[in-house]
PDB file of N, CA and C in Angstrom:
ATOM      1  N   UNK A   1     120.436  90.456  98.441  1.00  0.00           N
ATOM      2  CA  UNK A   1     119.425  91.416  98.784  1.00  0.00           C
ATOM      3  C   UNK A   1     120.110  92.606  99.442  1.00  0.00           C
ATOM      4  N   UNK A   2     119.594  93.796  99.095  1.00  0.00           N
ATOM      5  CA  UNK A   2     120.111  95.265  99.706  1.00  0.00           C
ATOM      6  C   UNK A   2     119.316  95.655 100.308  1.00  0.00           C
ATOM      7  N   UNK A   3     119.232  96.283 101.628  1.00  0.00           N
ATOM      8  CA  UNK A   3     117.933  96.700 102.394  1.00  0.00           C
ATOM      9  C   UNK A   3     118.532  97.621 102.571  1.00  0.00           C
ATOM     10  N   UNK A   4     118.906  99.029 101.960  1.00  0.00           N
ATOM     11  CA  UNK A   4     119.064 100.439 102.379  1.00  0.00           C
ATOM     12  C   UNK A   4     118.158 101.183 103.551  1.00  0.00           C
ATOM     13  N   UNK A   5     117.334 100.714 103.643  1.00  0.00           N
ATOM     14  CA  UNK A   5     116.209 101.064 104.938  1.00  0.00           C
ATOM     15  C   UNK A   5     115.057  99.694 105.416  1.00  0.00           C
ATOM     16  N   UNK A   6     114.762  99.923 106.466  1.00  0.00           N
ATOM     17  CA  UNK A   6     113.724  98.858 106.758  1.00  0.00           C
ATOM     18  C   UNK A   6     112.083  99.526 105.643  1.00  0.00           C
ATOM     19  N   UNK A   7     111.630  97.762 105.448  1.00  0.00           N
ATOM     20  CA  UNK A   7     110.440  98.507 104.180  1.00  0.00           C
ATOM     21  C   UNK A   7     110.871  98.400 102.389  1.00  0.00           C
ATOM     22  N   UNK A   8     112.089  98.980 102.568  1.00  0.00           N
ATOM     23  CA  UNK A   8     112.858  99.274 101.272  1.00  0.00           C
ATOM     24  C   UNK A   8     113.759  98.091 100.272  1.00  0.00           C
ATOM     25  N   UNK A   9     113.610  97.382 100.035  1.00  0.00           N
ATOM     26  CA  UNK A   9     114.242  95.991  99.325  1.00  0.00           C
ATOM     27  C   UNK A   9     114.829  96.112  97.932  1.00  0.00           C
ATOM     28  N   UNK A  10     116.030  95.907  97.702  1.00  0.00           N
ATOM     29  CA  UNK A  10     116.701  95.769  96.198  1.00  0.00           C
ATOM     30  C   UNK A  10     116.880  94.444  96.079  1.00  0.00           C
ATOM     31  N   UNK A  11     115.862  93.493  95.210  1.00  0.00           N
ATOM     32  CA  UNK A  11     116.768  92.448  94.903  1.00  0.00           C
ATOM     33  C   UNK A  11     117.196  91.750  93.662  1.00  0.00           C
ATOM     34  N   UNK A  12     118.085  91.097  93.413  1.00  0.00           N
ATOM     35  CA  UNK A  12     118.542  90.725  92.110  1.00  0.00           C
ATOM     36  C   UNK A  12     118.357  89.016  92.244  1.00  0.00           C
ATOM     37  N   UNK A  13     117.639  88.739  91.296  1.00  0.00           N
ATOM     38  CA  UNK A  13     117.630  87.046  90.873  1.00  0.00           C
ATOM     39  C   UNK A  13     118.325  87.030  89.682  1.00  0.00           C
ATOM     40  N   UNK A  14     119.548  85.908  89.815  1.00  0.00           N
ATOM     41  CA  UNK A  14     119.411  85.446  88.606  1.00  0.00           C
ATOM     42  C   UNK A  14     119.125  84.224  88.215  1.00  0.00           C
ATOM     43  N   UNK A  15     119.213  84.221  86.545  1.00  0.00           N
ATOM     44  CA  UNK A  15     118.514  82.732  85.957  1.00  0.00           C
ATOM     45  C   UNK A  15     119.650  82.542  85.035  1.00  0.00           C
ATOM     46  N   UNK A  16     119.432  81.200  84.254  1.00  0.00           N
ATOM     47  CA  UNK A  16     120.127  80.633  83.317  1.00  0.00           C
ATOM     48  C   UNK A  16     119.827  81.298  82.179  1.00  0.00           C
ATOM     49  N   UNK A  17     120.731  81.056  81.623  1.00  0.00           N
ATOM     50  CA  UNK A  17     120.813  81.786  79.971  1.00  0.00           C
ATOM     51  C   UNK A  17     119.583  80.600  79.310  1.00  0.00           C
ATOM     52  N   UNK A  18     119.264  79.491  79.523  1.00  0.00           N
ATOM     53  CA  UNK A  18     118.039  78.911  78.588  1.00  0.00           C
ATOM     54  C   UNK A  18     117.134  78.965  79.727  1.00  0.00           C
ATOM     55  N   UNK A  19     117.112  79.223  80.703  1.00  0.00           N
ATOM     56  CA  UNK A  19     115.485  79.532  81.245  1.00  0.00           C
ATOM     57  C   UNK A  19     114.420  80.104  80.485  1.00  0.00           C
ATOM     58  N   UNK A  20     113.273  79.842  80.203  1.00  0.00           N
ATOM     59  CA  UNK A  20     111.887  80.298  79.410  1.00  0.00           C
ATOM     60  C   UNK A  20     111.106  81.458  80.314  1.00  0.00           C
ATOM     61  N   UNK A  21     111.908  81.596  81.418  1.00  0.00           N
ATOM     62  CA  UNK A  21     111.030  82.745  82.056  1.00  0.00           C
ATOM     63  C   UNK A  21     110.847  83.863  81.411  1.00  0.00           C
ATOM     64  N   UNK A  22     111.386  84.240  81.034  1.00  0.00           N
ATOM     65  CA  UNK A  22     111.437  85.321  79.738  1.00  0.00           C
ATOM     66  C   UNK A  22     112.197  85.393  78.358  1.00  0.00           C
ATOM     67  N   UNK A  23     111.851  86.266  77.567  1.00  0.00           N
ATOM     68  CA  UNK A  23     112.966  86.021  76.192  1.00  0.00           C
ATOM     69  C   UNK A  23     114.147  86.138  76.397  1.00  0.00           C
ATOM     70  N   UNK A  24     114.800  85.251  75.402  1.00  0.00           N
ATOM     71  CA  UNK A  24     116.236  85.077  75.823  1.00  0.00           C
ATOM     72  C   UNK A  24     117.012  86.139  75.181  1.00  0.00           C
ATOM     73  N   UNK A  25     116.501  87.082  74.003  1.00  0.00           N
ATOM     74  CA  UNK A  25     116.875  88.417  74.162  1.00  0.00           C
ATOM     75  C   UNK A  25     117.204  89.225  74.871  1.00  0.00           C
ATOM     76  N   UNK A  26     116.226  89.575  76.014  1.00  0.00           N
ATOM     77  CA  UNK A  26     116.510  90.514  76.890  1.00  0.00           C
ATOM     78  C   UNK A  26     116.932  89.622  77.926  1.00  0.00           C
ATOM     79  N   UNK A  27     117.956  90.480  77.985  1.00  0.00           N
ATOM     80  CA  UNK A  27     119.205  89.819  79.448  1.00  0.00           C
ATOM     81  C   UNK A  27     119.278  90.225  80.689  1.00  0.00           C
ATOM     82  N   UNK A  28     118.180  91.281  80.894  1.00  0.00           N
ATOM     83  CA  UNK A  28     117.564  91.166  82.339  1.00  0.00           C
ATOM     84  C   UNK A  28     116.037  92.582  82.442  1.00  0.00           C
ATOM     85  N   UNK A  29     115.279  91.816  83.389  1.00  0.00           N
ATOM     86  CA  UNK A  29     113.776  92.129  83.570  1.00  0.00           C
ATOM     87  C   UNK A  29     113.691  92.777  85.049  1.00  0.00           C
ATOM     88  N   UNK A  30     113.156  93.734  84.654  1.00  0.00           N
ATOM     89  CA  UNK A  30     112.843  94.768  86.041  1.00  0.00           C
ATOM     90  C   UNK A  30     111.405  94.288  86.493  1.00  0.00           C
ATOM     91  N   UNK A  31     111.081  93.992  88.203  1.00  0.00           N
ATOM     92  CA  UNK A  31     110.328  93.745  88.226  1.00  0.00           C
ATOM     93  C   UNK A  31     109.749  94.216  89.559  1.00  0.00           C
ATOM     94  N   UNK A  32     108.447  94.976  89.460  1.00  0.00           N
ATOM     95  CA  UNK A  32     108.099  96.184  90.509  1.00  0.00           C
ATOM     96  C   UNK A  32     106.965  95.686  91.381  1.00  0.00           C
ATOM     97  N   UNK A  33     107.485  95.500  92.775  1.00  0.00           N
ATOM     98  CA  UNK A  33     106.499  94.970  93.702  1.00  0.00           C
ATOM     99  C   UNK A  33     105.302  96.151  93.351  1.00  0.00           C
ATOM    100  N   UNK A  34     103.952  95.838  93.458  1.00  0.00           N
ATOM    101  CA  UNK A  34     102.757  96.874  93.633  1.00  0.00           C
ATOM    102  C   UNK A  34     102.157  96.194  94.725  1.00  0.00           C
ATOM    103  N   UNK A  35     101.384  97.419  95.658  1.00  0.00           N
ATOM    104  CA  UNK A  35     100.419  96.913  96.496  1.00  0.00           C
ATOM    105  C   UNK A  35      99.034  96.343  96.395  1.00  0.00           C
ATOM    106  N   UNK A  36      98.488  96.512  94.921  1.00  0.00           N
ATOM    107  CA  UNK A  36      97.409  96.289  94.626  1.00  0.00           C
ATOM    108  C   UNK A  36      97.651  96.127  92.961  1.00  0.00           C
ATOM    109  N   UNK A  37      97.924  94.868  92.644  1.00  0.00           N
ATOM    110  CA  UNK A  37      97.704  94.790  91.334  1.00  0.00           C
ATOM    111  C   UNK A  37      96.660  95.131  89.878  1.00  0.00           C
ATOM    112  N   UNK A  38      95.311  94.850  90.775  1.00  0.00           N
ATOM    113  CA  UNK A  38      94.314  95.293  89.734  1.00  0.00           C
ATOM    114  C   UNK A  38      94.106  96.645  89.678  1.00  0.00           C
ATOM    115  N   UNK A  39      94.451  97.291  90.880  1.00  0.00           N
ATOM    116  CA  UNK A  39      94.038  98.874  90.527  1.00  0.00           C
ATOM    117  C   UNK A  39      95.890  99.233  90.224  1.00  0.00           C
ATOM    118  N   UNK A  40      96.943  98.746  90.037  1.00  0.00           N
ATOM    119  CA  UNK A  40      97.666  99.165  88.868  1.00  0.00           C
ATOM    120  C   UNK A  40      97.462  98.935  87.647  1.00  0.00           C
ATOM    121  N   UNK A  41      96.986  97.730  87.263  1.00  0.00           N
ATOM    122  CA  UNK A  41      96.833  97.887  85.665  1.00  0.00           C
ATOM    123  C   UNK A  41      95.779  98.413  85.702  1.00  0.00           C
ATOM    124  N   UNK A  42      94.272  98.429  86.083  1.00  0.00           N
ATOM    125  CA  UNK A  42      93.772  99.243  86.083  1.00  0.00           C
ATOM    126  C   UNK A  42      93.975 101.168  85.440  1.00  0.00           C
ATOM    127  N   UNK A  43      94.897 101.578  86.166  1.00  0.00           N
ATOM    128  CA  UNK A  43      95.404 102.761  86.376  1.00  0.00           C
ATOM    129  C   UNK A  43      96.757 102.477  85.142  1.00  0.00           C
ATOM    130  N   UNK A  44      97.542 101.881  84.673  1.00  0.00           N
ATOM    131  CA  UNK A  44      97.858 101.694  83.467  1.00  0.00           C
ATOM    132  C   UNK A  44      97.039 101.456  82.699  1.00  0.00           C
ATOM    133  N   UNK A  45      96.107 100.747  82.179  1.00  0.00           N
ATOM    134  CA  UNK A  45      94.864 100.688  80.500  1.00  0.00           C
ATOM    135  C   UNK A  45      94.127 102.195  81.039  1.00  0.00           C
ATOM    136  N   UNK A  46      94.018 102.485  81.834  1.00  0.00           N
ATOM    137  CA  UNK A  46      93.418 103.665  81.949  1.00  0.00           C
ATOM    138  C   UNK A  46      94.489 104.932  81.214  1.00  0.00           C
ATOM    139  N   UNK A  47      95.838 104.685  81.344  1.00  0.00           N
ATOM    140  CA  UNK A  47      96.114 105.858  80.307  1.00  0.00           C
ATOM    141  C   UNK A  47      97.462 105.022  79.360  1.00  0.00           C
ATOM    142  N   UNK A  48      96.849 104.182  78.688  1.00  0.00           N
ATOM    143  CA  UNK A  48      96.641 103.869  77.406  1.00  0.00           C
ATOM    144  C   UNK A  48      98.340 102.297  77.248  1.00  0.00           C
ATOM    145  N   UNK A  49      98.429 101.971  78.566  1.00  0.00           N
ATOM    146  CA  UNK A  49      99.859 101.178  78.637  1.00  0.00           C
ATOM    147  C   UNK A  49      99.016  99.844  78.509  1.00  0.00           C
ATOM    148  N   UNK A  50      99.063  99.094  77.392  1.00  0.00           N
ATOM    149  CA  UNK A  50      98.637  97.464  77.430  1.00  0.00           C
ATOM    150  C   UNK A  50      99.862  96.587  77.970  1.00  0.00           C
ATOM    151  N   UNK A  51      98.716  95.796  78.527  1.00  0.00           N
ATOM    152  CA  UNK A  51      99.547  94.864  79.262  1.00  0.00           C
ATOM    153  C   UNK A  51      99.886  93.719  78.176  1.00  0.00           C
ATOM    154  N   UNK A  52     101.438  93.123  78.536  1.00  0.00           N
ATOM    155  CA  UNK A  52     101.933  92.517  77.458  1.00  0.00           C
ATOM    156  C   UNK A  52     101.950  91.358  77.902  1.00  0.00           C
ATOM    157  N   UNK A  53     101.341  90.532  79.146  1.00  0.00           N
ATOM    158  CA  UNK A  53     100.962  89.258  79.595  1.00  0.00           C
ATOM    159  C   UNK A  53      99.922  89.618  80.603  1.00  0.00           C
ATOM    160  N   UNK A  54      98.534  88.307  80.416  1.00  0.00           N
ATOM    161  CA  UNK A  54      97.564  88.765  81.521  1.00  0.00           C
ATOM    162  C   UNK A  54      97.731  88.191  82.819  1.00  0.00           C
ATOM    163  N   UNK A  55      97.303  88.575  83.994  1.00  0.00           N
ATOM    164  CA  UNK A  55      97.610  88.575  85.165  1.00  0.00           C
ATOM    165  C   UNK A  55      97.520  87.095  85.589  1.00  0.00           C
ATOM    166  N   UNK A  56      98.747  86.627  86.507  1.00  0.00           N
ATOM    167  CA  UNK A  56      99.060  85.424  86.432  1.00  0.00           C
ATOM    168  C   UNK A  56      98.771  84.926  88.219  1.00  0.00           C
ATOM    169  N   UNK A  57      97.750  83.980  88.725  1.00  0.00           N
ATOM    170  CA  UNK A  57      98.649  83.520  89.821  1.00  0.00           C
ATOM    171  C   UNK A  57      99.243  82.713  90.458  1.00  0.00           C
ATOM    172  N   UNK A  58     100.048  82.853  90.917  1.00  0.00           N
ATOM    173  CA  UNK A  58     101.185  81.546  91.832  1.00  0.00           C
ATOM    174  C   UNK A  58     101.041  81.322  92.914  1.00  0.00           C
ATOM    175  N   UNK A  59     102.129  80.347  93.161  1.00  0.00           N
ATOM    176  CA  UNK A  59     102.251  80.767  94.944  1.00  0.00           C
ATOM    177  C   UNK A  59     103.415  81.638  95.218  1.00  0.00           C
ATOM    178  N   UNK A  60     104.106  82.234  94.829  1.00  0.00           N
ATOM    179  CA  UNK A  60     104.739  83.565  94.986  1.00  0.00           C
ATOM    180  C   UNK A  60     104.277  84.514  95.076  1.00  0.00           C
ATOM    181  N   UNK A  61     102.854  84.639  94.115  1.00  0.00           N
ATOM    182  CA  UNK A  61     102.126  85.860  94.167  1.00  0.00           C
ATOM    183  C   UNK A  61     101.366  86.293  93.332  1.00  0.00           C
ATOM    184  N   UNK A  62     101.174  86.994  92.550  1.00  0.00           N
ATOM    185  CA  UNK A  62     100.058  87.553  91.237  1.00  0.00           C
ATOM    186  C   UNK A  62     101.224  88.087  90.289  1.00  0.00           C
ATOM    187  N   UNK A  63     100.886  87.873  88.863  1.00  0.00           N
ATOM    188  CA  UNK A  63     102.032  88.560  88.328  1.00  0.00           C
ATOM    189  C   UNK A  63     101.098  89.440  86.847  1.00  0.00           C
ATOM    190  N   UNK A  64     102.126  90.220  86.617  1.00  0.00           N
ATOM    191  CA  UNK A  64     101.635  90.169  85.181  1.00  0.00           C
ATOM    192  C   UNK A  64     102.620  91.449  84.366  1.00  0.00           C
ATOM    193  N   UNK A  65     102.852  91.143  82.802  1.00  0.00           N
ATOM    194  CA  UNK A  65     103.609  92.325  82.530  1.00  0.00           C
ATOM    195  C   UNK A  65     103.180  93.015  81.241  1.00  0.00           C
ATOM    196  N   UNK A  66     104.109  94.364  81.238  1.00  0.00           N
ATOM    197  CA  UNK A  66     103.856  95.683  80.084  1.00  0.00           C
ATOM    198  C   UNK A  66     105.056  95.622  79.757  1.00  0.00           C
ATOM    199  N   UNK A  67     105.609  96.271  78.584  1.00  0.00           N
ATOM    200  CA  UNK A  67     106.983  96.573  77.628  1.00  0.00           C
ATOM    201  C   UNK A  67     106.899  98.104  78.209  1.00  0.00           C
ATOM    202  N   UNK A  68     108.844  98.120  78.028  1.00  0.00           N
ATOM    203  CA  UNK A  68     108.883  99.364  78.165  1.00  0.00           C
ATOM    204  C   UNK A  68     109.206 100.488  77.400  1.00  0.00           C
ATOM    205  N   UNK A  69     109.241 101.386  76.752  1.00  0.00           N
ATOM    206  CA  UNK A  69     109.485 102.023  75.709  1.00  0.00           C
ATOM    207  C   UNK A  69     109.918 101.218  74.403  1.00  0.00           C
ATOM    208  N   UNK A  70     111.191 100.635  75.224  1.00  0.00           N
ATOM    209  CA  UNK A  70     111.772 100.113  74.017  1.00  0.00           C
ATOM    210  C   UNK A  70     111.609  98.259  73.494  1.00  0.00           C
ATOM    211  N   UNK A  71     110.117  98.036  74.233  1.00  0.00           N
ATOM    212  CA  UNK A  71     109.696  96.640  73.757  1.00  0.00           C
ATOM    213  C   UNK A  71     110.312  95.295  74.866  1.00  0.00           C
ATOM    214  N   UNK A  72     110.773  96.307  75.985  1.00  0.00           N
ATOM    215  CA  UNK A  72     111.660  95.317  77.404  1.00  0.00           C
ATOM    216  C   UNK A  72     110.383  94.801  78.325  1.00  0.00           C
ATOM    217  N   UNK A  73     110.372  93.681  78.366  1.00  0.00           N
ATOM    218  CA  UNK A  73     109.210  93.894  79.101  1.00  0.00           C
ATOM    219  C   UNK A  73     109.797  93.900  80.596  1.00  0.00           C
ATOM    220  N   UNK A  74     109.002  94.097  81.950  1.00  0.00           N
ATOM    221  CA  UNK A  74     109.113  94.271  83.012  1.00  0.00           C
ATOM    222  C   UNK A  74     107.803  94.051  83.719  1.00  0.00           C
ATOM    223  N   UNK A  75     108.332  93.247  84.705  1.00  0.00           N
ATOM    224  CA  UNK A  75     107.184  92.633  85.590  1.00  0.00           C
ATOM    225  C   UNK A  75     106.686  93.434  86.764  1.00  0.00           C
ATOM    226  N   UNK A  76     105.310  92.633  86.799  1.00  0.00           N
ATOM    227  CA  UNK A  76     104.252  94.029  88.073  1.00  0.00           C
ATOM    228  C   UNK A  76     104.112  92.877  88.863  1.00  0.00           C
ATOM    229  N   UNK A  77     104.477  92.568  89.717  1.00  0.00           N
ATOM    230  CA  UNK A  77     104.019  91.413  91.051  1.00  0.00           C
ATOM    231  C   UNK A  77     103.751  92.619  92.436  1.00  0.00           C
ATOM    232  N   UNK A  78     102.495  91.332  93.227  1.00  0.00           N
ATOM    233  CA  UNK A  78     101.878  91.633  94.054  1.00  0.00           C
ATOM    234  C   UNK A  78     102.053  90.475  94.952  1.00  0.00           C
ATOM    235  N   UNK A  79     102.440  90.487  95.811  1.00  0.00           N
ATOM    236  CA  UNK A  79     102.395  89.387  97.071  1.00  0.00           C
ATOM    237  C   UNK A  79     101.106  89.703  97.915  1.00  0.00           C
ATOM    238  N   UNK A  80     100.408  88.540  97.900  1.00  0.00           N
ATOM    239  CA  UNK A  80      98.815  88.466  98.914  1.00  0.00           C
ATOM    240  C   UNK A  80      99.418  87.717  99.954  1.00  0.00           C
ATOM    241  N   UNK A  81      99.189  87.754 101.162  1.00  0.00           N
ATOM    242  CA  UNK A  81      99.615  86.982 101.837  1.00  0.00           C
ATOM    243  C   UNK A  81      97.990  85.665 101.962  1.00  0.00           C
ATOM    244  N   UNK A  82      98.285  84.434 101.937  1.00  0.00           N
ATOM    245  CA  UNK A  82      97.364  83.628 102.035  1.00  0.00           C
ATOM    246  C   UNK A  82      96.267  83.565 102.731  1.00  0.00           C
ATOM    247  N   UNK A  83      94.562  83.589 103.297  1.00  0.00           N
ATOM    248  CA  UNK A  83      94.029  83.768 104.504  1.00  0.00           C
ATOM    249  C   UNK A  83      93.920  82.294 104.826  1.00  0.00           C
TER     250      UNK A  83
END
């Protein structure tokens, strides 16, 4: 983990080359904390980005993803904290 500032987080996971978390094509997935998941995709189908898995949840958090230009997909997670 890189914390260039407090707030600010870079982190890198990795996985196995046969993990199913994603296609084994693409050899690595960008994946963008949001503060509010439904009003991001929301605000993506609103100008015209389909989502390329529907919104998932865990106990890590809410997930869900879109492709990126070039058919990469990249993940939208939201951490709720539990009440």
């Amino acid at each position: 983990m890189i914390k260039p500032q407090s707030g600010n987080e870079t982190i890198y996971s990795f996985f196995t080359e046969n993990d199913s978390y994603f296609p084994t094509e693409q050899q690595v997935m960008l994946n963008f904390q949001v503060h509010n998941l439904n009003e991001t995709i929301k605000h993506l189908e609103h100008i015209g980005v389909p989502l390329a898995k529907k919104k998932e949840n865990s106990e890590c958090g809410t997930f869900s993803w879109i492709e990126d230009p070039e058919g990469r997909l990249v993940e939208l997670w939201a951490y709720e904290v539990p009440v």
